[in-house]
N, C-alpha and C. Protein backbone atom coordinates (compact mmCIF):
# COMPACT_ATOMS: atom_id res chain seq x y z
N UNK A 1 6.36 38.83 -17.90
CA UNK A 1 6.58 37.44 -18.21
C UNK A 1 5.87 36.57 -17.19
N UNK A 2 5.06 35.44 -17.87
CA UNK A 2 4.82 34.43 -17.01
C UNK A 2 6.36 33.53 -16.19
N UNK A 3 6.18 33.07 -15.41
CA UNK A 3 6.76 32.02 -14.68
C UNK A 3 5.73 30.56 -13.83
N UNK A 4 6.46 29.49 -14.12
CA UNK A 4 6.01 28.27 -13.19
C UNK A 4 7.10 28.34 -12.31
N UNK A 5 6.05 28.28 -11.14
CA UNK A 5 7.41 28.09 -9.89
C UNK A 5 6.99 26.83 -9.22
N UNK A 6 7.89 26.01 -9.40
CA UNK A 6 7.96 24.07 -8.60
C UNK A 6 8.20 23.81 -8.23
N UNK A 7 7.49 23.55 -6.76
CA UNK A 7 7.45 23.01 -5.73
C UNK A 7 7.90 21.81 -5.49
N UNK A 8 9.54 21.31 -5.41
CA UNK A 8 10.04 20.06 -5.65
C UNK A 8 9.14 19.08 -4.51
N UNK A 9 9.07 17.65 -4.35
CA UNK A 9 8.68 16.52 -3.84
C UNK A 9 9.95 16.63 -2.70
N UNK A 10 9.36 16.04 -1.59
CA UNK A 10 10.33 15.52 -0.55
C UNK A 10 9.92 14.09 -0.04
N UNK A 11 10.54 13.56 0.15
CA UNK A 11 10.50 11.77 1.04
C UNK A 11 9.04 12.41 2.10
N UNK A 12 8.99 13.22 2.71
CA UNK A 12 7.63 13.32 3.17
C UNK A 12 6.40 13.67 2.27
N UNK A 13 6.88 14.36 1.35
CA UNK A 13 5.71 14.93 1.11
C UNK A 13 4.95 13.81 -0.12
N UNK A 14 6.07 12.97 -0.29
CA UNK A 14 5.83 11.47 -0.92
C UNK A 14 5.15 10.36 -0.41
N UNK A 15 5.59 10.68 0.80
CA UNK A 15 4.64 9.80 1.96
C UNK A 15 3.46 10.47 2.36
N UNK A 16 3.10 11.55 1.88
CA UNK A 16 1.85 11.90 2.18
C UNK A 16 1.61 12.93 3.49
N UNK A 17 2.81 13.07 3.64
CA UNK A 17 2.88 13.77 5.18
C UNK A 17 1.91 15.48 4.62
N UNK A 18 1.51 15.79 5.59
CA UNK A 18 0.69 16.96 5.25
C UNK A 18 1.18 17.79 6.06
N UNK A 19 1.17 19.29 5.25
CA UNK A 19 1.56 20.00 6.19
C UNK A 19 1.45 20.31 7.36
N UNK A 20 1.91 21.10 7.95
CA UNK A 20 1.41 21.80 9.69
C UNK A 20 0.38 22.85 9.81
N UNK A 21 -0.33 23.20 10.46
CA UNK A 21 -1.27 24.69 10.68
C UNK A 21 0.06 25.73 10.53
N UNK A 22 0.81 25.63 11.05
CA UNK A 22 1.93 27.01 10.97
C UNK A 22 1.91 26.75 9.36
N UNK A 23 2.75 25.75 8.70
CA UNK A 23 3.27 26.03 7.75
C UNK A 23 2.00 25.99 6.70
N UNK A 24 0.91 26.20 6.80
CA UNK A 24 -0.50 26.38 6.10
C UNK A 24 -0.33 27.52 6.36
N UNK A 25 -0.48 28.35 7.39
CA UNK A 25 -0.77 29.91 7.78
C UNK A 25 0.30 30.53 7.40
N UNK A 26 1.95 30.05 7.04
CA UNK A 26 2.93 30.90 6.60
C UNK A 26 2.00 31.04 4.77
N UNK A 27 2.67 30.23 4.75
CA UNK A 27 2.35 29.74 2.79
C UNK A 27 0.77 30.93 2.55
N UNK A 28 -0.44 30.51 3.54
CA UNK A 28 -1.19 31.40 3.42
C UNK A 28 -0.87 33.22 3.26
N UNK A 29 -0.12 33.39 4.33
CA UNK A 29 0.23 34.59 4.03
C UNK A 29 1.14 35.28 3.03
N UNK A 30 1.94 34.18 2.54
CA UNK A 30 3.05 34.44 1.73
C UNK A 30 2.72 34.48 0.27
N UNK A 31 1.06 33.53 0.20
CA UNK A 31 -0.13 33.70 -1.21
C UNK A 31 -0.41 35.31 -0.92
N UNK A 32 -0.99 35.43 0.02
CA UNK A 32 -1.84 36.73 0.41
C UNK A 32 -1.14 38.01 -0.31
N UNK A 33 0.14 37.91 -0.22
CA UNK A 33 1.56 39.15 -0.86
C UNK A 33 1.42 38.83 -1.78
N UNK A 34 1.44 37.92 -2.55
CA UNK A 34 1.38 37.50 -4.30
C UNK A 34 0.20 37.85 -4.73
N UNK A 35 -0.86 37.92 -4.02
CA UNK A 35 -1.80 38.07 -4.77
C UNK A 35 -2.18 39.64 -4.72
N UNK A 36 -2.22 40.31 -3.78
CA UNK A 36 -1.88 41.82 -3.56
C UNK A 36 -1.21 42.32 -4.36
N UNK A 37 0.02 41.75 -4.96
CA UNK A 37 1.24 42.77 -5.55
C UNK A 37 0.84 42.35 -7.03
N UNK A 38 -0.60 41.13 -7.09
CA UNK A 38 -0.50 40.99 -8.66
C UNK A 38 0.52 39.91 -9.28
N UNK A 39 1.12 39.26 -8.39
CA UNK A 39 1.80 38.38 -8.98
C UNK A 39 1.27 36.59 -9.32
N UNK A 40 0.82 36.54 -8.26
CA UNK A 40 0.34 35.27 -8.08
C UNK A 40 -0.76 35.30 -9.00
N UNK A 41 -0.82 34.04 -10.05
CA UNK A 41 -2.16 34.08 -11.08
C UNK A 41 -2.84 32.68 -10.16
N UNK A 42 -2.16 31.44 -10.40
CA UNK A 42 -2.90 30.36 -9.93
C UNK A 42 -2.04 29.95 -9.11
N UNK A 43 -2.05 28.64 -7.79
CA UNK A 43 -1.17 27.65 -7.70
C UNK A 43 -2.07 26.76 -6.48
N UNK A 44 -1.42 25.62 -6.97
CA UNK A 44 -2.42 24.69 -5.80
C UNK A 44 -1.06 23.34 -5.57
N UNK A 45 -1.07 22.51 -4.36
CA UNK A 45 -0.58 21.48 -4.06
C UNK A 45 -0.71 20.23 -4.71
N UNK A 46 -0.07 19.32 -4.99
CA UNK A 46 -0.21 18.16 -5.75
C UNK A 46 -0.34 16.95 -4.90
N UNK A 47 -1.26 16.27 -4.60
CA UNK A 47 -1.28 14.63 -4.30
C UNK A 47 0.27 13.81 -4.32
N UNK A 48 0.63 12.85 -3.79
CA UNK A 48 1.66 12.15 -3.66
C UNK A 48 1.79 11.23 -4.87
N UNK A 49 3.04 11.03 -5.74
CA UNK A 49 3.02 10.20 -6.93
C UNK A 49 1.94 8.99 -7.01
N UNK A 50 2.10 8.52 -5.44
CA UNK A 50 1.76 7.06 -5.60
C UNK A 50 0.08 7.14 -6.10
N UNK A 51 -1.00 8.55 -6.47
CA UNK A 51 -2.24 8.56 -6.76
C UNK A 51 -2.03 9.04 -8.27
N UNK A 52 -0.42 9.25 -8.64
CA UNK A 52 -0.51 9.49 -10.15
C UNK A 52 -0.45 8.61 -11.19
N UNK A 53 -0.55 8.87 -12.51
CA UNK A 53 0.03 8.06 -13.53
C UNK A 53 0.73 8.53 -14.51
N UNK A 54 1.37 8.17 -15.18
CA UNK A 54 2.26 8.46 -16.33
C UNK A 54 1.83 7.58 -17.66
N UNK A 55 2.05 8.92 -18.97
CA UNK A 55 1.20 8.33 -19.86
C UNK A 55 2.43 8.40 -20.89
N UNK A 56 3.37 6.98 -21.23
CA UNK A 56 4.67 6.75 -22.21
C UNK A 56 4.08 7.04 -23.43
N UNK A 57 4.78 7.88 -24.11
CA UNK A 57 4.14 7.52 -25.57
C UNK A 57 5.82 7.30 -26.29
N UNK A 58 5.44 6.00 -27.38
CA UNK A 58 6.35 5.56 -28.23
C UNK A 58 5.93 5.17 -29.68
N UNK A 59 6.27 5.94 -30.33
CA UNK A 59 5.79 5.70 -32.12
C UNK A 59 4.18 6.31 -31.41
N UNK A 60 3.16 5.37 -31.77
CA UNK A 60 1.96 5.56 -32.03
C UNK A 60 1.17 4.74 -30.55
N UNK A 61 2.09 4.30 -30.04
CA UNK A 61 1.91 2.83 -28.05
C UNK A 61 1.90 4.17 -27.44
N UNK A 62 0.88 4.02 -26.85
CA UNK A 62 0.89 4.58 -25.53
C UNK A 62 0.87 3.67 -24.20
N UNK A 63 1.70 3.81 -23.29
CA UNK A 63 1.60 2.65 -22.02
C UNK A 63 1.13 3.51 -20.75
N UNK A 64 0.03 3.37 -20.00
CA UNK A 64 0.01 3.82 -19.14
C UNK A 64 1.10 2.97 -17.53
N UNK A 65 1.90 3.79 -16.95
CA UNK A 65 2.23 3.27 -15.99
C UNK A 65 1.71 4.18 -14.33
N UNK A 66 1.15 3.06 -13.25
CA UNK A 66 1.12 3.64 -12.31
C UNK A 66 1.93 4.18 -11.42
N UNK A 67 1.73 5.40 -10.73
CA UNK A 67 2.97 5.84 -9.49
C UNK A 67 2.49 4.84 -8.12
N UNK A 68 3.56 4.74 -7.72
CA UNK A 68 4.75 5.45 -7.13
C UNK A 68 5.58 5.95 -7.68
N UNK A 69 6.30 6.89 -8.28
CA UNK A 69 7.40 7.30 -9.04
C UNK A 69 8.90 7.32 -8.41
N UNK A 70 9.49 6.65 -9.14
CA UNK A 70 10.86 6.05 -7.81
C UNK A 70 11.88 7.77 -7.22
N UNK A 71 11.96 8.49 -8.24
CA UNK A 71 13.45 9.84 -7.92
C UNK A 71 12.41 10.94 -7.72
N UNK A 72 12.63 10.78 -6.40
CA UNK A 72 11.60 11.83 -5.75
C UNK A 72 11.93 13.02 -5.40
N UNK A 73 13.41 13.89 -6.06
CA UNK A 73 14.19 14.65 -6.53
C UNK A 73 13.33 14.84 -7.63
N UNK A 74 12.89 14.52 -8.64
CA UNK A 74 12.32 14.63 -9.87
C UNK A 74 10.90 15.33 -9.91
N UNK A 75 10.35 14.57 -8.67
CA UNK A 75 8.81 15.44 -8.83
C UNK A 75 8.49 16.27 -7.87
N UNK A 76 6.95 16.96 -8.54
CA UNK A 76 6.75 17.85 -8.06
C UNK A 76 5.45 17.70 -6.71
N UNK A 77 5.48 18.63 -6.13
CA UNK A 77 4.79 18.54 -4.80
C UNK A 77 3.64 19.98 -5.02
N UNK A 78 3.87 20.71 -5.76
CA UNK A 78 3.16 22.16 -5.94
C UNK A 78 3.28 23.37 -6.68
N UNK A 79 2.88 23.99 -7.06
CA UNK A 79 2.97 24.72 -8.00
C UNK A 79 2.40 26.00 -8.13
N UNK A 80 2.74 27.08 -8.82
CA UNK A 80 1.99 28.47 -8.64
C UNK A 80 2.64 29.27 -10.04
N UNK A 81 1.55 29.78 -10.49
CA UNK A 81 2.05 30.20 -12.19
C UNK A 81 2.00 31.94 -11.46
N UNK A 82 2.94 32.18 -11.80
CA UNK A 82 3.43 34.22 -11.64
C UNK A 82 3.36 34.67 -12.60
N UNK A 83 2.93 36.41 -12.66
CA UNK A 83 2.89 37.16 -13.22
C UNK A 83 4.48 38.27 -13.13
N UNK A 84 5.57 38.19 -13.54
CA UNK A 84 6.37 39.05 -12.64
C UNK A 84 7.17 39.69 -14.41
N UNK A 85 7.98 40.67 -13.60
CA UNK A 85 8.34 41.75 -14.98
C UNK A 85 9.77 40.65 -15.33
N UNK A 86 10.45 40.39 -14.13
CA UNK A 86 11.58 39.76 -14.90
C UNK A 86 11.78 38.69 -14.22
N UNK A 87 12.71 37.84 -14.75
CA UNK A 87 13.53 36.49 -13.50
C UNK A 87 14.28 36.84 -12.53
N UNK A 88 14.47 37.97 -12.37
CA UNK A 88 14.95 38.83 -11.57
C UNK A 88 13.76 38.90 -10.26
N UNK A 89 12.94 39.53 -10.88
CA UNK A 89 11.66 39.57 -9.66
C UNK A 89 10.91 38.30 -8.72
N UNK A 90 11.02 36.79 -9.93
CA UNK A 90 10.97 35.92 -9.57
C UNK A 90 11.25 35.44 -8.75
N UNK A 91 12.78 35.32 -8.83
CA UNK A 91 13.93 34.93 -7.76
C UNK A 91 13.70 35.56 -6.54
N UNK A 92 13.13 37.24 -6.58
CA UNK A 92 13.16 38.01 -5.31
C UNK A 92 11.61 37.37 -4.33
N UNK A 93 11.21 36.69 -5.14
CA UNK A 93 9.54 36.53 -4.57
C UNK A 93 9.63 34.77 -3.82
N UNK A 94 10.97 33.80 -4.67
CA UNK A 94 10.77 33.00 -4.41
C UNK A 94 11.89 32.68 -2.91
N UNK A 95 13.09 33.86 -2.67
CA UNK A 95 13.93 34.07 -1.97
C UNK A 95 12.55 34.39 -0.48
N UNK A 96 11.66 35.36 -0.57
CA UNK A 96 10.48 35.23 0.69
C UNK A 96 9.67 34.15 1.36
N UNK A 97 9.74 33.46 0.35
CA UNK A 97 8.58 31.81 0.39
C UNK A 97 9.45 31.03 1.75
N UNK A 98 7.99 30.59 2.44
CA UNK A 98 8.63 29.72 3.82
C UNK A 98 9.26 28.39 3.00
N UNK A 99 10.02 28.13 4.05
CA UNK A 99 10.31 26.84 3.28
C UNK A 99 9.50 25.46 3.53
N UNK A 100 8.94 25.32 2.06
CA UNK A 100 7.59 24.48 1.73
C UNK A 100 8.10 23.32 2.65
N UNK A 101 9.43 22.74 2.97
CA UNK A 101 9.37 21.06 3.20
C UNK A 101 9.96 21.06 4.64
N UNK A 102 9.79 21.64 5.82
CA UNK A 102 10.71 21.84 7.00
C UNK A 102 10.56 20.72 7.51
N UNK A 103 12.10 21.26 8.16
CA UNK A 103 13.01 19.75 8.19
C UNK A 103 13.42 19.03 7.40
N UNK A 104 13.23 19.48 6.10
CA UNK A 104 14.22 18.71 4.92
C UNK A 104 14.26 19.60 3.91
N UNK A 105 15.74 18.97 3.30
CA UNK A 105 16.23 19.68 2.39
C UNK A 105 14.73 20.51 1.21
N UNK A 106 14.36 21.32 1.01
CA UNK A 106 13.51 21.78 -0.27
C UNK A 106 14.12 22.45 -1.61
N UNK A 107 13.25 22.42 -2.60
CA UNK A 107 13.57 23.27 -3.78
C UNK A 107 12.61 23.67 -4.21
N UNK A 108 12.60 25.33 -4.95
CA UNK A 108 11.95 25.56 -5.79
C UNK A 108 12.28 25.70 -6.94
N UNK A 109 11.97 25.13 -8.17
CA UNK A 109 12.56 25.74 -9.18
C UNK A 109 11.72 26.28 -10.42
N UNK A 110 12.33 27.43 -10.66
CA UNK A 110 11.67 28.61 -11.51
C UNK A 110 11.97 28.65 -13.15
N UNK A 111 10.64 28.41 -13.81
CA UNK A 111 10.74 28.12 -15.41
C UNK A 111 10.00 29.20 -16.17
N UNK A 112 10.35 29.84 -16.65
CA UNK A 112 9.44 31.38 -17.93
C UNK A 112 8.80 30.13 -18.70
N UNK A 113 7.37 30.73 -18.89
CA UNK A 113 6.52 30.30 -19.49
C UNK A 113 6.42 30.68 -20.87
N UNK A 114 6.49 29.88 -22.26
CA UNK A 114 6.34 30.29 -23.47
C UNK A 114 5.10 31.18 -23.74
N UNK A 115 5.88 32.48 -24.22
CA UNK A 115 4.90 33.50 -24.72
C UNK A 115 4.42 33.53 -26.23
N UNK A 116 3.30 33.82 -27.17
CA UNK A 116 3.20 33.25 -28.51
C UNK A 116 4.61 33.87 -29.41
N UNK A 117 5.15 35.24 -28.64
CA UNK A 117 6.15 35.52 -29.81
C UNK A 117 7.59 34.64 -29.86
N UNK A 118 7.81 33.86 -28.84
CA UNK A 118 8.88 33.04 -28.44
C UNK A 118 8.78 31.74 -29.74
N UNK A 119 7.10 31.70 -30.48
CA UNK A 119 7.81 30.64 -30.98
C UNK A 119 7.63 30.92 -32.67
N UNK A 120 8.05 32.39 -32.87
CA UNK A 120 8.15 33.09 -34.32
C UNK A 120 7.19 32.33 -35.36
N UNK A 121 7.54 32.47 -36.81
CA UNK A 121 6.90 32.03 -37.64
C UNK A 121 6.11 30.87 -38.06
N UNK A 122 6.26 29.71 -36.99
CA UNK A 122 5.69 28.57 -36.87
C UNK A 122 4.16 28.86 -36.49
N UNK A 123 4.19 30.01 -35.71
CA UNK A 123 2.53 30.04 -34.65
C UNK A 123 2.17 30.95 -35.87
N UNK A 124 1.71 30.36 -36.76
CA UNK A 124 0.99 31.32 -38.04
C UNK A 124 -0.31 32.34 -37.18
N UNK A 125 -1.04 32.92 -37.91
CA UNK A 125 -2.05 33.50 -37.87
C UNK A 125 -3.24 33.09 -37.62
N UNK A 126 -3.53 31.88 -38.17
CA UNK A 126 -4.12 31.25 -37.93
C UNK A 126 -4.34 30.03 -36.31
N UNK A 127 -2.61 29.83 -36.14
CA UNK A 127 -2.92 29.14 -34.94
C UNK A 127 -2.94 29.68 -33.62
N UNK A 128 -2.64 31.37 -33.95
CA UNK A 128 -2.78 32.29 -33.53
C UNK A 128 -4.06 32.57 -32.92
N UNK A 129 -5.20 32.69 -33.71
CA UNK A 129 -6.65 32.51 -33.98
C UNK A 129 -6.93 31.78 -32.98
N UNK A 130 -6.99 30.54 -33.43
CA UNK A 130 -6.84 29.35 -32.66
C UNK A 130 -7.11 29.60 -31.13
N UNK A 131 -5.64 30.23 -30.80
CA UNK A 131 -5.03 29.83 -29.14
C UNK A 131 -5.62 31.23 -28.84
N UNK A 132 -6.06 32.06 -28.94
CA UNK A 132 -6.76 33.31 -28.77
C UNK A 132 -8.11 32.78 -28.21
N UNK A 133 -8.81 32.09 -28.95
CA UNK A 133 -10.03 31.84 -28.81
C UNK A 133 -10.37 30.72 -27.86
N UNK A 134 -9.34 29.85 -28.16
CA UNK A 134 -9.44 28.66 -26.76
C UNK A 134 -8.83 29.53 -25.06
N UNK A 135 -8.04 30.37 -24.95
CA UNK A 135 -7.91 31.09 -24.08
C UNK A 135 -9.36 31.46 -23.79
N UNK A 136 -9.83 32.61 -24.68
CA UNK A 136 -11.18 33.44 -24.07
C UNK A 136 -12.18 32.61 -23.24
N UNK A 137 -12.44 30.72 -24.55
CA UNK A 137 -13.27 30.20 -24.01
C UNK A 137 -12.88 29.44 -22.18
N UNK A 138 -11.62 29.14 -22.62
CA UNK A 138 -11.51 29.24 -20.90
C UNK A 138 -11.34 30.11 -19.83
N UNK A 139 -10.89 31.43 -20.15
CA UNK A 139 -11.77 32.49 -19.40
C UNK A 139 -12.93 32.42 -18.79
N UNK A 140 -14.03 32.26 -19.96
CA UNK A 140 -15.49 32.77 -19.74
C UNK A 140 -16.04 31.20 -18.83
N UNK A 141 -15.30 29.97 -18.96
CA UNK A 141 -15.86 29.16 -18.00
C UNK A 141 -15.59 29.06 -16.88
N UNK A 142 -14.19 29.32 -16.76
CA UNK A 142 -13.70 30.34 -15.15
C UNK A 142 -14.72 31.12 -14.14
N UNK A 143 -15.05 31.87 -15.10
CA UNK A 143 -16.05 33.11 -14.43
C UNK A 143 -17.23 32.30 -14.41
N UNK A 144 -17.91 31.20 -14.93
CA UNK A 144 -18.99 30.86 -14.67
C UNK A 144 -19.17 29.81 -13.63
């Protein structure tokens, strides 16, 4: 099973505070095991709300609004998509992780990623097709 594991936001990491060399060289090493054991597929750090935007959609309106984003409980600071057998294994990988926000409270929280059989007879054959082929093509631009 895939997993997203999310790197909650902290009042620093909102303010832009950047990490430390230690806590770069933990996190580094703690990638280094994920990626060895095969677990770790992608994950990278996120910019502070205040360089994001949010895109409302209502009926057919779309409103763009700029961040700052006020419940900073709500967002995210980073992210890393896993490869692991269960939520079980998850939990054991995310129980090792330094803690991303020192000196303040942190969270990670862990979501299974929709697999095509999760969403039965709706994902016809065709859209099947489809998401097969848009995968490969982003594969092959990966590698290039």
């Amino acid at each position: 099973m895939k997993v997203m594991v999310i790197v909650k936001a902290s009042k620093n990491s909102e303010a832009g505070v950047m990490p430390s060399e230690t806590l770069m060289a933990e996190m580094g090493k703690f990638n280094e095991e994920l990626v060895k054991a095969g677990v770790m597929l992608a994950g990278d750090g996120l910019h502070p709300s205040v360089k994001g935007k949010r895109i409302q959609f209502s009926g057919s309106k779309r409103t763009v609004v700029d961040g700052p984003f006020a419940e900073t409980k709500e967002l995210i600071a980073g992210y890393w998509i896993w490869q692991v057998r269960s939520m079980d294994e998850a939990v054991e990988w995310a129980r090792r992780c330094p803690a991303p926000m020192p000196g303040e409270e942190s969270e990670l929280e862990i979501r299974p990623i929709f697999e095509a059989e999760d969403f039965g007879a709706e994902f016809t054959p065709e859209l099947r097709a489809q998401e097969d082929r848009l995968r490969a093509e982003l594969e092959q631009r990966q590698k290039s």
